[in-house]
C-alpha atoms as a PDB file:
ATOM      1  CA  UNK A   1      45.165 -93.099-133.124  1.00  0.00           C
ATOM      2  CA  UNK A   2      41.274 -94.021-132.982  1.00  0.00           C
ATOM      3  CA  UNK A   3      39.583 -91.128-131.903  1.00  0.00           C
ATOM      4  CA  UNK A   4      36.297 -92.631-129.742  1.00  0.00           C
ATOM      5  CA  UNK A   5      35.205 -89.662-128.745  1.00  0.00           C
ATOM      6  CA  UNK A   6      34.296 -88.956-132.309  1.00  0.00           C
ATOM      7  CA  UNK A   7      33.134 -92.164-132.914  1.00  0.00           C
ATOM      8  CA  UNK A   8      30.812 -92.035-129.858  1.00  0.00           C
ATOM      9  CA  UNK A   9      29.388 -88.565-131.260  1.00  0.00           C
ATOM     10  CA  UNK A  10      29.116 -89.650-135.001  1.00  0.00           C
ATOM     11  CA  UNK A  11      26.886 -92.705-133.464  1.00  0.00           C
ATOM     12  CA  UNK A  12      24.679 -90.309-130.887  1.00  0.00           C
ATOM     13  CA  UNK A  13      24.418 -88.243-134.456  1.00  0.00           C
ATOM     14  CA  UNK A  14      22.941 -90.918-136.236  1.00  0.00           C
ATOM     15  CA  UNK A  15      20.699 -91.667-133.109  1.00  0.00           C
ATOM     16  CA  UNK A  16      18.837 -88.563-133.261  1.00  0.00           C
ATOM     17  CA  UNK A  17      18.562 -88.512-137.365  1.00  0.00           C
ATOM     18  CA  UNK A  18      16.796 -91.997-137.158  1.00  0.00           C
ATOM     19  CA  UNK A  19      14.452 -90.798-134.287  1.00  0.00           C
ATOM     20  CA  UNK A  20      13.908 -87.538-135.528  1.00  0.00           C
ATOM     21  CA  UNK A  21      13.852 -86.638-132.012  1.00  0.00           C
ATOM     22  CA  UNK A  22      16.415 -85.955-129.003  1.00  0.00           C
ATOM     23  CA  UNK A  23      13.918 -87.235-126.608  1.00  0.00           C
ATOM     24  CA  UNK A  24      13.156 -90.393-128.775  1.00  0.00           C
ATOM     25  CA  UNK A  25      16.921 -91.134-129.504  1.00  0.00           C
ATOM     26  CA  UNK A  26      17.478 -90.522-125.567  1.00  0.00           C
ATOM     27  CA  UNK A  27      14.937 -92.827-125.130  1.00  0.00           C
ATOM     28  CA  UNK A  28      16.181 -95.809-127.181  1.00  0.00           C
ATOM     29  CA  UNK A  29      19.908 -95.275-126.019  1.00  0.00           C
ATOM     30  CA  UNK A  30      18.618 -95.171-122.291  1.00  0.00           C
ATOM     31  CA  UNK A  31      20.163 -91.757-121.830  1.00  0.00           C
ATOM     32  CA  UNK A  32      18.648 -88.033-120.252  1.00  0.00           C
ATOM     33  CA  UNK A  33      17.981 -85.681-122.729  1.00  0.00           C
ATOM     34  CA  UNK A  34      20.280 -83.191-121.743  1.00  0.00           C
ATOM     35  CA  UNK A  35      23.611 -85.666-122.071  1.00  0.00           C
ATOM     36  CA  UNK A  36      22.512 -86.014-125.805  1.00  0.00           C
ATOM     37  CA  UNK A  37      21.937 -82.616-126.183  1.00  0.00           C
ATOM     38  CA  UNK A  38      25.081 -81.554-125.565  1.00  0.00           C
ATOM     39  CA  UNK A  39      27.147 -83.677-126.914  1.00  0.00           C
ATOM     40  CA  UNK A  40      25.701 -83.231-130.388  1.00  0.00           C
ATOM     41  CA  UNK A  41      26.516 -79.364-129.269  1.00  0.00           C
ATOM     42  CA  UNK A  42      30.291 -80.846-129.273  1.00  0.00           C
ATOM     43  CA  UNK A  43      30.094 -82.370-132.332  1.00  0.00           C
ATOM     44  CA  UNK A  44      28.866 -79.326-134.368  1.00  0.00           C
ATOM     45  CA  UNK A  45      31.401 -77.259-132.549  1.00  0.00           C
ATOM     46  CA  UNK A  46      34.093 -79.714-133.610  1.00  0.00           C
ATOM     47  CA  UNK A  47      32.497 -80.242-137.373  1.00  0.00           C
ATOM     48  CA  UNK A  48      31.907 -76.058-137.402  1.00  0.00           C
ATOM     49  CA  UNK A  49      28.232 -77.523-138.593  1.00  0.00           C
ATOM     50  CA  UNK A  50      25.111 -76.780-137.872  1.00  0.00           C
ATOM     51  CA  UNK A  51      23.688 -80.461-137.975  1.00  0.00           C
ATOM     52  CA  UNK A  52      19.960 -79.956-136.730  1.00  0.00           C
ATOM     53  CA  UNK A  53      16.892 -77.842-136.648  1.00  0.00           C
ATOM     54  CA  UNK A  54      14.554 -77.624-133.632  1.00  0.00           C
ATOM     55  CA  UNK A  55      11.018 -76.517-133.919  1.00  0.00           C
ATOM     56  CA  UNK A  56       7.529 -77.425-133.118  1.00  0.00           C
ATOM     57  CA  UNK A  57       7.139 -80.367-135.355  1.00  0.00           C
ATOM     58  CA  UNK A  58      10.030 -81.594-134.150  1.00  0.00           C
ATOM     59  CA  UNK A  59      13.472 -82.432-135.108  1.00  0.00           C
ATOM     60  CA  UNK A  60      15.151 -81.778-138.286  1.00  0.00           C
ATOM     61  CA  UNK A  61      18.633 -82.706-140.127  1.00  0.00           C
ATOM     62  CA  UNK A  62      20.019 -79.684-142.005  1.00  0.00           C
ATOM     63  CA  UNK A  63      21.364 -79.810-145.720  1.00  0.00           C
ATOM     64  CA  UNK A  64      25.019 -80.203-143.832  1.00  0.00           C
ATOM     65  CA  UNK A  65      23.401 -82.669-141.595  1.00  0.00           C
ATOM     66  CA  UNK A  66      21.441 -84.468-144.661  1.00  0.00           C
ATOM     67  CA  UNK A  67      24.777 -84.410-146.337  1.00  0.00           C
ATOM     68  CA  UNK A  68      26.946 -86.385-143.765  1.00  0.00           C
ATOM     69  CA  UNK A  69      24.281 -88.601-143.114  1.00  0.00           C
ATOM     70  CA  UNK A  70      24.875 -91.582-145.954  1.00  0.00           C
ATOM     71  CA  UNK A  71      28.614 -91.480-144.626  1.00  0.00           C
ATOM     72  CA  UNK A  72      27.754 -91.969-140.654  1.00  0.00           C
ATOM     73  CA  UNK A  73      25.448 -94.723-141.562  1.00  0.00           C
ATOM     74  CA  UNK A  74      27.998 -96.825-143.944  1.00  0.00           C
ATOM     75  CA  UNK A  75      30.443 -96.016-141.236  1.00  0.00           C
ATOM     76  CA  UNK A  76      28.522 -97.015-138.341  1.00  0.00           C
ATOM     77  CA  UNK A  77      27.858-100.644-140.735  1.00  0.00           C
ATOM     78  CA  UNK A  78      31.620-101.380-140.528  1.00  0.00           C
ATOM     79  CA  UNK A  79      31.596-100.540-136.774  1.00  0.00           C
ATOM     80  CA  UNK A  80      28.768-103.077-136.341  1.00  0.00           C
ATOM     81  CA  UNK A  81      30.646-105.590-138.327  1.00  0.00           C
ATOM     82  CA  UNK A  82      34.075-104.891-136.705  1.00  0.00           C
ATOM     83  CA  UNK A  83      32.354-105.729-133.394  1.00  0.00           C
ATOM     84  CA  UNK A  84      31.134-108.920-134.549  1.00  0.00           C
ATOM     85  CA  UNK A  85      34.625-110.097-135.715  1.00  0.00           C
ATOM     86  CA  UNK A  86      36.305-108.906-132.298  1.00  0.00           C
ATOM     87  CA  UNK A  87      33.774-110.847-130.531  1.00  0.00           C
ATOM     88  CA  UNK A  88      34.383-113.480-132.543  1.00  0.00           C
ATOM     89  CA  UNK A  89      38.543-113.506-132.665  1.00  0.00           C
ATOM     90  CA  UNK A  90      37.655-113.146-128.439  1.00  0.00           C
ATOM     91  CA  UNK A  91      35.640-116.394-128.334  1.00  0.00           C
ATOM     92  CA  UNK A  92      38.404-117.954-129.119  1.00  0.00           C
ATOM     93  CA  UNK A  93      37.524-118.686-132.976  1.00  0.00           C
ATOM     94  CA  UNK A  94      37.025-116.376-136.342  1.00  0.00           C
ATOM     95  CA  UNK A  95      34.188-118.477-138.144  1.00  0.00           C
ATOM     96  CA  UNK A  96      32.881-115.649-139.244  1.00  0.00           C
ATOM     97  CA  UNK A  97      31.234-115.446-142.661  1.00  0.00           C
ATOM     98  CA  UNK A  98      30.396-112.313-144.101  1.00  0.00           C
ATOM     99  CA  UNK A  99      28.199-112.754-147.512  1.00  0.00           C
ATOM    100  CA  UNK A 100      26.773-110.278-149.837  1.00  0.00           C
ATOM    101  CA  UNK A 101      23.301-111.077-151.506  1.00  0.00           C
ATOM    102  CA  UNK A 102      20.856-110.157-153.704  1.00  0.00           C
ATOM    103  CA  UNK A 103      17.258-110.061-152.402  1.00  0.00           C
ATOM    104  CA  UNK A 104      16.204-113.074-154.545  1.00  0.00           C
ATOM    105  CA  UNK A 105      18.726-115.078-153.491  1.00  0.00           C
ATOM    106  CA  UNK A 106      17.954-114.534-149.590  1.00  0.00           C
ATOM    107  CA  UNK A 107      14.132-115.612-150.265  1.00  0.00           C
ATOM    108  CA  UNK A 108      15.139-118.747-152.285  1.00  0.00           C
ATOM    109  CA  UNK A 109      18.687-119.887-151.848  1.00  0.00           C
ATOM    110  CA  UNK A 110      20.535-119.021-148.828  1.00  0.00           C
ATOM    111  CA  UNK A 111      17.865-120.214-146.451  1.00  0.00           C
ATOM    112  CA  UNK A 112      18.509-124.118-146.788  1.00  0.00           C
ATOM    113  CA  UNK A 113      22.134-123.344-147.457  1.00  0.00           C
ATOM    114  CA  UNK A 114      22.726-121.106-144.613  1.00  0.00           C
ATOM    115  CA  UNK A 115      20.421-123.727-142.163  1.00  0.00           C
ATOM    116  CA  UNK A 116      22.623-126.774-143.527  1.00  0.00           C
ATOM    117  CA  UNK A 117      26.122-124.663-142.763  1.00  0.00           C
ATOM    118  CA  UNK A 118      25.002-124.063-138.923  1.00  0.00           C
ATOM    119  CA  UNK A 119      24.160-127.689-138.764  1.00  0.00           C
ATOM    120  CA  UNK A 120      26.894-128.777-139.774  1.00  0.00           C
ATOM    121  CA  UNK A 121      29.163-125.942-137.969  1.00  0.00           C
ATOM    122  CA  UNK A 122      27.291-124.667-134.813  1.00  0.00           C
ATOM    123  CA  UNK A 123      30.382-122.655-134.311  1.00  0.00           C
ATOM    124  CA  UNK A 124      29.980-120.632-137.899  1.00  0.00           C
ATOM    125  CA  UNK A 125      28.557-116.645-137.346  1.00  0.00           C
ATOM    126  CA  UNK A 126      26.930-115.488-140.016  1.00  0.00           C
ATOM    127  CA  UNK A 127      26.212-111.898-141.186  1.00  0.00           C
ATOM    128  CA  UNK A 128      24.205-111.116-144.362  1.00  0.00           C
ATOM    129  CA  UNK A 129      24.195-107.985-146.099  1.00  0.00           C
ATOM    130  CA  UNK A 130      21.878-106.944-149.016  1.00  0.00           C
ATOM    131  CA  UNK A 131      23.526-106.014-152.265  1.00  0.00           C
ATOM    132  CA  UNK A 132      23.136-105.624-155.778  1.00  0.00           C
ATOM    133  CA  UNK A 133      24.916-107.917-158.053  1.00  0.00           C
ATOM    134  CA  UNK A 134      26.784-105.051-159.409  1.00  0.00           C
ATOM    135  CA  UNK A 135      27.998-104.203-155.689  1.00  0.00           C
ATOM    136  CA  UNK A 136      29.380-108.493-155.620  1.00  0.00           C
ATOM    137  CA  UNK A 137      32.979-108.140-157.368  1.00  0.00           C
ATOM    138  CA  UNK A 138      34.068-104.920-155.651  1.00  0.00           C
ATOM    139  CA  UNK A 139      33.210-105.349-152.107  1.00  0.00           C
ATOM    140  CA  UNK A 140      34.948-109.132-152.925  1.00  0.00           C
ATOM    141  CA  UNK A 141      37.696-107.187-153.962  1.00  0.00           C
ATOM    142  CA  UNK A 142      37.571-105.035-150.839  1.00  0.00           C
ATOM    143  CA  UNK A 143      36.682-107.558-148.179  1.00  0.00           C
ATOM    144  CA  UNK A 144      33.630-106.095-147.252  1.00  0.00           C
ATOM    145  CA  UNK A 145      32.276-109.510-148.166  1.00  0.00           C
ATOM    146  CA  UNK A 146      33.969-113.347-148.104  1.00  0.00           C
ATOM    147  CA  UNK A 147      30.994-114.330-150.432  1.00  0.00           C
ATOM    148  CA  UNK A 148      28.637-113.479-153.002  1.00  0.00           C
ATOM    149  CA  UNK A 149      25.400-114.735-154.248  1.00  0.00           C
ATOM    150  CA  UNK A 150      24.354-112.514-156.764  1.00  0.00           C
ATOM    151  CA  UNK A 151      23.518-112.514-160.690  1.00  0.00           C
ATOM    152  CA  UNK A 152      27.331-113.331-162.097  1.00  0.00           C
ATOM    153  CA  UNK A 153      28.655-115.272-164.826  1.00  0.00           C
ATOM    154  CA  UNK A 154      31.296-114.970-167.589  1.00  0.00           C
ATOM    155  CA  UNK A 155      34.923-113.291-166.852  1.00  0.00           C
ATOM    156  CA  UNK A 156      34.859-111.550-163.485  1.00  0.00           C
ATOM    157  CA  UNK A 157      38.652-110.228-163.476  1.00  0.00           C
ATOM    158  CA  UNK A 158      41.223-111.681-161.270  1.00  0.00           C
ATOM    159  CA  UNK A 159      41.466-113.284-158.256  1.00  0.00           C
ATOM    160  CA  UNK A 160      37.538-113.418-158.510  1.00  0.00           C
ATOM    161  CA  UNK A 161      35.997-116.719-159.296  1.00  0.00           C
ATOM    162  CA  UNK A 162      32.306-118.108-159.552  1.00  0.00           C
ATOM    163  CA  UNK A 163      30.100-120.627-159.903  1.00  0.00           C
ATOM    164  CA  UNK A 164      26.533-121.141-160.463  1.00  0.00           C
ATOM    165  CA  UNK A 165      24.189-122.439-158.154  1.00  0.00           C
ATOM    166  CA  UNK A 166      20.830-121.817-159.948  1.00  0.00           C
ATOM    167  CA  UNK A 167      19.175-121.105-163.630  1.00  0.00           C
ATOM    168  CA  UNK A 168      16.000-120.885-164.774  1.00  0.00           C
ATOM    169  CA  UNK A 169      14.177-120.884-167.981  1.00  0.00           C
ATOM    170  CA  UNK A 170      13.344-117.438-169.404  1.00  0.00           C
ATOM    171  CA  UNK A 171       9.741-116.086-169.627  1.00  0.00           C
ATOM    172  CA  UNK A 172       7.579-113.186-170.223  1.00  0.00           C
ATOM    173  CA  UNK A 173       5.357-111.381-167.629  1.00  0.00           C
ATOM    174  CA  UNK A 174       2.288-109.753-169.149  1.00  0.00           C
ATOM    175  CA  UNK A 175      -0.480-107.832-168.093  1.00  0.00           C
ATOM    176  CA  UNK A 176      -3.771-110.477-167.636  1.00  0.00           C
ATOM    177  CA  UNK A 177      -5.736-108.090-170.832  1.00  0.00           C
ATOM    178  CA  UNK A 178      -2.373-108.352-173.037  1.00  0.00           C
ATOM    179  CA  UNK A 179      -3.315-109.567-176.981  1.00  0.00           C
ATOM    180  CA  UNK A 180      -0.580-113.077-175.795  1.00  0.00           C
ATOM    181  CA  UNK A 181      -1.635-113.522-172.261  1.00  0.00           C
ATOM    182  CA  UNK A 182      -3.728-116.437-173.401  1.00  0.00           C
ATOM    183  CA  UNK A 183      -1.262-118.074-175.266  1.00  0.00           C
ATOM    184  CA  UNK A 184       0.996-121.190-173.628  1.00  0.00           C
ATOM    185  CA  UNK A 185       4.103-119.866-174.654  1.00  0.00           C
ATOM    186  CA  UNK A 186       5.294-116.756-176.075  1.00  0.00           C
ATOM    187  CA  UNK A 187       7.887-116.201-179.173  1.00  0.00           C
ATOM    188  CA  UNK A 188       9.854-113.424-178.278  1.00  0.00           C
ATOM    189  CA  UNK A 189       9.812-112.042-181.726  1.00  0.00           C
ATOM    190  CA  UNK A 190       6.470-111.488-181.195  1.00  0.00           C
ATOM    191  CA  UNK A 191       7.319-108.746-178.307  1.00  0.00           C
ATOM    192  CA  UNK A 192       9.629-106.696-180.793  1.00  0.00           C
ATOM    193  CA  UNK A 193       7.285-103.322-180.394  1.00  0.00           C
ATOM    194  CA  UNK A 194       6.454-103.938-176.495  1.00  0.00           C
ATOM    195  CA  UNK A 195       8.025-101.685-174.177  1.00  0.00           C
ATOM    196  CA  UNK A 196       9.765-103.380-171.449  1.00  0.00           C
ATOM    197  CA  UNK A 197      10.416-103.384-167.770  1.00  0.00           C
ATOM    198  CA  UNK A 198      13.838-104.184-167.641  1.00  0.00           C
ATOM    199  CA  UNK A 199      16.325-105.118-164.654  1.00  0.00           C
ATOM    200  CA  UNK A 200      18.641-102.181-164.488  1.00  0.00           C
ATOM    201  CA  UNK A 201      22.039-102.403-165.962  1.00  0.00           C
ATOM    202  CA  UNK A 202      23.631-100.929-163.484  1.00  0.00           C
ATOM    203  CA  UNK A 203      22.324-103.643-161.244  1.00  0.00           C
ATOM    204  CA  UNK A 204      23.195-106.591-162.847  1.00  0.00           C
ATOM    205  CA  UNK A 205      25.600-105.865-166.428  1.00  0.00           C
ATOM    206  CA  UNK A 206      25.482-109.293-167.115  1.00  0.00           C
ATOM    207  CA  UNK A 207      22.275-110.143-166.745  1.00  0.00           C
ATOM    208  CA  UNK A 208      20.893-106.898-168.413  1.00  0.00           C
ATOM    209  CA  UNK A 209      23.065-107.782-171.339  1.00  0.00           C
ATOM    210  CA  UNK A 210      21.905-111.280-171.694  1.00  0.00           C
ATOM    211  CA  UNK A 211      18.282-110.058-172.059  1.00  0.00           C
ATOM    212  CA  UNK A 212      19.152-107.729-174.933  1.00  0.00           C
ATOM    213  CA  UNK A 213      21.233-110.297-176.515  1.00  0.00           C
ATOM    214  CA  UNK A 214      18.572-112.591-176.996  1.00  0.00           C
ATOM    215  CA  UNK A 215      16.342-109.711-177.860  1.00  0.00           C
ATOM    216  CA  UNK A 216      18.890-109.177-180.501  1.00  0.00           C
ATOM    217  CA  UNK A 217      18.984-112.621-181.721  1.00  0.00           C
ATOM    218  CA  UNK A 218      15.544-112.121-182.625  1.00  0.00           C
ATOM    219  CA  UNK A 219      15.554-109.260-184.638  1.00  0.00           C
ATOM    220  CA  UNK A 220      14.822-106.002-182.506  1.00  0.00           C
ATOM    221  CA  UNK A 221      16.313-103.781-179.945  1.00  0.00           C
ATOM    222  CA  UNK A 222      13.932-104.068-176.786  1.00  0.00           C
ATOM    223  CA  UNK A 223      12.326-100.820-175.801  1.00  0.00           C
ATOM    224  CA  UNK A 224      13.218 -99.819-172.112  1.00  0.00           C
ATOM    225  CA  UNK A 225       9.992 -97.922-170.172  1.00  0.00           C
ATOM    226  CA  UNK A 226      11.297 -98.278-167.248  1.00  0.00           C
ATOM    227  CA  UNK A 227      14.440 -99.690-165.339  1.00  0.00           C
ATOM    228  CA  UNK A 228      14.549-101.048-161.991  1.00  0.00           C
ATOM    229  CA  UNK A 229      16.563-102.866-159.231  1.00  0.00           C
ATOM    230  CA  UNK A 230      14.394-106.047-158.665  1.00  0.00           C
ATOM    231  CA  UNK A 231      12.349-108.671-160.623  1.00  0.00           C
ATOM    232  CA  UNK A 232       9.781-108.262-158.347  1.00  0.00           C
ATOM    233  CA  UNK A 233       9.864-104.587-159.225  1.00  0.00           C
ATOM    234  CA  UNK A 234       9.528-105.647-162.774  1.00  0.00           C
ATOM    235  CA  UNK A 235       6.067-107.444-161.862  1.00  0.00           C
ATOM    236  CA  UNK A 236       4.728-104.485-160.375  1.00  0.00           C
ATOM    237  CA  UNK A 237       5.049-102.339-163.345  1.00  0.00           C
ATOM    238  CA  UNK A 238       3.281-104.924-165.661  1.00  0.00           C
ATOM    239  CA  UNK A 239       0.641-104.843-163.090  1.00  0.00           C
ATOM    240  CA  UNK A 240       0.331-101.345-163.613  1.00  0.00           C
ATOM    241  CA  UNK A 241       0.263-101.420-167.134  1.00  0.00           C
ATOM    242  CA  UNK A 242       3.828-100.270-167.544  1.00  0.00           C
ATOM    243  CA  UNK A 243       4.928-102.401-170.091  1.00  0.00           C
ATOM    244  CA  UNK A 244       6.010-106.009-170.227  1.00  0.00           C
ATOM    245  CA  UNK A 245       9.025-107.935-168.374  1.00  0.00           C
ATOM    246  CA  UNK A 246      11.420-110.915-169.277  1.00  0.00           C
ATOM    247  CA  UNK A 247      11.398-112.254-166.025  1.00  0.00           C
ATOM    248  CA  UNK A 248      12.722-116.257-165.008  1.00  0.00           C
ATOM    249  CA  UNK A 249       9.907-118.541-165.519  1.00  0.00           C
ATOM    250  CA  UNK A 250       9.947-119.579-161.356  1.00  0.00           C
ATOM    251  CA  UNK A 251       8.938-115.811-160.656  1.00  0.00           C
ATOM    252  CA  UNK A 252       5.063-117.178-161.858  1.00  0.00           C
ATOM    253  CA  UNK A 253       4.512-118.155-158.308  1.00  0.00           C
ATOM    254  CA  UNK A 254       5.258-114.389-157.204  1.00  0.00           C
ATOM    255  CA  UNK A 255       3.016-112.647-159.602  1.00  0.00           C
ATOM    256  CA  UNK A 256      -0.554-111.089-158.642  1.00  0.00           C
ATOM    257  CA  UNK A 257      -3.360-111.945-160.763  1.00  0.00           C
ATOM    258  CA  UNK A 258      -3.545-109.269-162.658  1.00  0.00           C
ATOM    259  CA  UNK A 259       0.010-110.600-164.266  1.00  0.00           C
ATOM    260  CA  UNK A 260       0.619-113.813-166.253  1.00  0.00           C
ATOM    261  CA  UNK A 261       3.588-115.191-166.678  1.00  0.00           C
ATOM    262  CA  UNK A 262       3.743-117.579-169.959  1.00  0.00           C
ATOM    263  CA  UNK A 263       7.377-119.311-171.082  1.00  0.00           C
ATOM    264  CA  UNK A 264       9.212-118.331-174.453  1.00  0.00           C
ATOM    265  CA  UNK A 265       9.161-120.832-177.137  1.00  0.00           C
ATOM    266  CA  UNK A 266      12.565-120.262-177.495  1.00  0.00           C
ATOM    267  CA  UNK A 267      14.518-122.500-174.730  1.00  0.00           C
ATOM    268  CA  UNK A 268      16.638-119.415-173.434  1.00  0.00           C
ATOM    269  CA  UNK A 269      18.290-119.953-169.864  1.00  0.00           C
ATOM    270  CA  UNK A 270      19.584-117.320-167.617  1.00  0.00           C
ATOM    271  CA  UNK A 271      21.422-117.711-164.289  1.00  0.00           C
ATOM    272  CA  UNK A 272      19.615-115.899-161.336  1.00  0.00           C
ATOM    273  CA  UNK A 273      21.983-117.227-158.755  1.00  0.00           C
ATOM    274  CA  UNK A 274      25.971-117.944-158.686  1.00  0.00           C
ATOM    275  CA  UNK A 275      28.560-117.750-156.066  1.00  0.00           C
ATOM    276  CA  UNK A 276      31.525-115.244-155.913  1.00  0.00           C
ATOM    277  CA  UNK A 277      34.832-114.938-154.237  1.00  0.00           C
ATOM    278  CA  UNK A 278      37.910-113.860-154.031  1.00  0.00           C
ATOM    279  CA  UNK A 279      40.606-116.139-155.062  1.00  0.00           C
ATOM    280  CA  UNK A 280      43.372-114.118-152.873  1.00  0.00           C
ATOM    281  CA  UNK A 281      40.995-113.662-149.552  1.00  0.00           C
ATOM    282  CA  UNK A 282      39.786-117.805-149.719  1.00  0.00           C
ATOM    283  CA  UNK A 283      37.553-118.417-146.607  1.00  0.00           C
ATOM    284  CA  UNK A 284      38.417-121.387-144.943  1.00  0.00           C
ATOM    285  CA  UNK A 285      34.641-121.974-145.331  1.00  0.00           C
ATOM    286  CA  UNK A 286      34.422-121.682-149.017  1.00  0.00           C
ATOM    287  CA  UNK A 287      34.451-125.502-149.493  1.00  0.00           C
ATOM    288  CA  UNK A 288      31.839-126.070-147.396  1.00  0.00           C
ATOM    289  CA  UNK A 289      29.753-123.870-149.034  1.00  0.00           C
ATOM    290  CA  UNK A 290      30.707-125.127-152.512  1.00  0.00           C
ATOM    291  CA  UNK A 291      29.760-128.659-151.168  1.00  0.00           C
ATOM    292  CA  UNK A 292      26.350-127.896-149.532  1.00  0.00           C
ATOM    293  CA  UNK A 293      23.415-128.832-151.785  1.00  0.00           C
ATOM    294  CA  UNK A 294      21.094-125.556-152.310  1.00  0.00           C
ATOM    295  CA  UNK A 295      17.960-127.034-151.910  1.00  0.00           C
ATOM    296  CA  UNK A 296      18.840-129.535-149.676  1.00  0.00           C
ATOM    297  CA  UNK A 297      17.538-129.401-145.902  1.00  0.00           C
ATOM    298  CA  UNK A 298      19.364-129.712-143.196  1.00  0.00           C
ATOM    299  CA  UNK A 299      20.024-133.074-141.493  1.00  0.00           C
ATOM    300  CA  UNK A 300      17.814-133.846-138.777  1.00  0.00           C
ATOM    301  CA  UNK A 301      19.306-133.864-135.587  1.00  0.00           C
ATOM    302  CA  UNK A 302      19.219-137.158-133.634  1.00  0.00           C
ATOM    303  CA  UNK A 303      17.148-137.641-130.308  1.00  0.00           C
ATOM    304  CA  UNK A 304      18.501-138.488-127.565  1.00  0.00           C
ATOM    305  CA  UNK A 305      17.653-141.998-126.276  1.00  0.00           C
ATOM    306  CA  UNK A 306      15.484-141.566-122.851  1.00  0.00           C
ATOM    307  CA  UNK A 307      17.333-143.032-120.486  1.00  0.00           C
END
């Protein structure tokens, strides 16, 4: 049996941790302070935790508090999203499409996509979630997600399939001083005893390995300075002077000017978008997606004649 009583505490909970304040979280939920108060009194008395510390400077989680936090939050996400499909089932139609992306893909993909879809189905929800493309094949395989655009190729296990929707020739992003910034194009040979700002493994396996592959191919282990979760986090470390990045050439309109971003000699392509899903959840949707050009616009609506 749901128990909404607990559910209704857990989300006061996370009220007050975001405000840092019972008065604020009051406030935004359009409750009296006192209400809040003691409810959160329940829910420690329930928990046998001590979940906040009141002083002058205000509001404070404690470690137990801090500790259940990451848990309330994820949980309140699949509340959110459960809402959204019941309102949807309610209306009379579930055309709702729930897709996981990466944060480059939501700048220069799903934007004309998305707008095209909703042209073309007024009816269709939407609800996008940021992800890495290391979180793409479980939450496919969990239904968290119908869809993934993420940094995927190669075998994906089963019932997950993919598709590519976008590749890019691979370059190097220097600082503007570096010895080869003035060159047109850079051998990558000629970066064997750079250290590198690399796109975390753990963020993208296939990706990562693709880089050190081709580092491989031409006769050197890269040197990793730094791992992160973002191209554009690999930009802001060159501009800092920490190290060089092999970054997709397109990323040259992104970079501040005190980073360069010159093209390998060697023709070396890497996918930095593909679609994902799972073969034994299909949404009914999926063709439509498959179908809709990327960097297409939407159809212009007709005007109606004046009458």
């Amino acid at each position: 049996m749901i128990n909404f009583r607990l559910i209704r505490h857990l989300w006061l909970f996370l009220a007050v941790a975001e405000a840092q304040s019972f008065s604020g979280a009051a406030k935004r939920l359009g409750m009296s302070q006192p209400p809040l108060t003691e409810q959160i009194q329940v829910l420690e008395q329930a928990l046998k935790l001590q979940l906040f510390e009141r002083s002058r400077r205000g509001t404070r989680l404690t470690p137990a508090g801090a500790a259940i936090l990451p848990a309330v939050r994820k949980f309140a996400d699949q509340l959110q999203r459960l809402e959204l499909a019941v309102q949807e089932a309610a209306a009379g139609h579930a055309n709702l499409l729930t897709i996981g992306a990466i944060s480059s893909t939501m700048l220069d993909t799903l934007p004309l996509l998305l707008a095209r879809l909703k042209s073309e189905h007024p009816s269709l929800t939407v609800s996008v979630r940021e992800i890495d493309s290391a979180e793409a094949v479980p939450l496919l395989r969990s239904g968290d997600i119908d869809l993934a655009f993420a940094r995927l190729e190669g075998e994906l296990g089963p019932d997950i399939a993919s598709t590519p929707l976008a590749e890019d020739r691979l370059a190097v992003a220097l600082p503007k001083t570096h010895p080869l910034a003035g060159l047109p194009r850079v051998r990558l040979a000629s970066l064997a005893h750079e250290e590198f700002a690399m796109f975390s493994r753990q963020v993208s396996p296939v990706y990562f390995d693709s880089l050190v592959a081709a580092c491989h191919a031409s006769g050197f282990s890269p040197r990793v300075l730094h791992e992160v979760r973002s191209v554009a986090s690999q930009v802001a470390f060159v501009g800092c002077g920490q190290g060089i990045a092999l970054v997709p050439a397109s990323l040259k309109k992104l970079a501040p000017e005190n980073v360069v971003v010159r093209p390998l000699k060697e023709n070396l392509k890497v996918i930095t978008a593909a679609i994902a899903w799972n073969t034994a959840r299909k949404h009914p949707m999926l063709d439509a997606v498959l179908h809709a050009p990327v960097n297409a616009p939407p159809p212009a609506r007709r005007k109606r004649a004046a009458h």
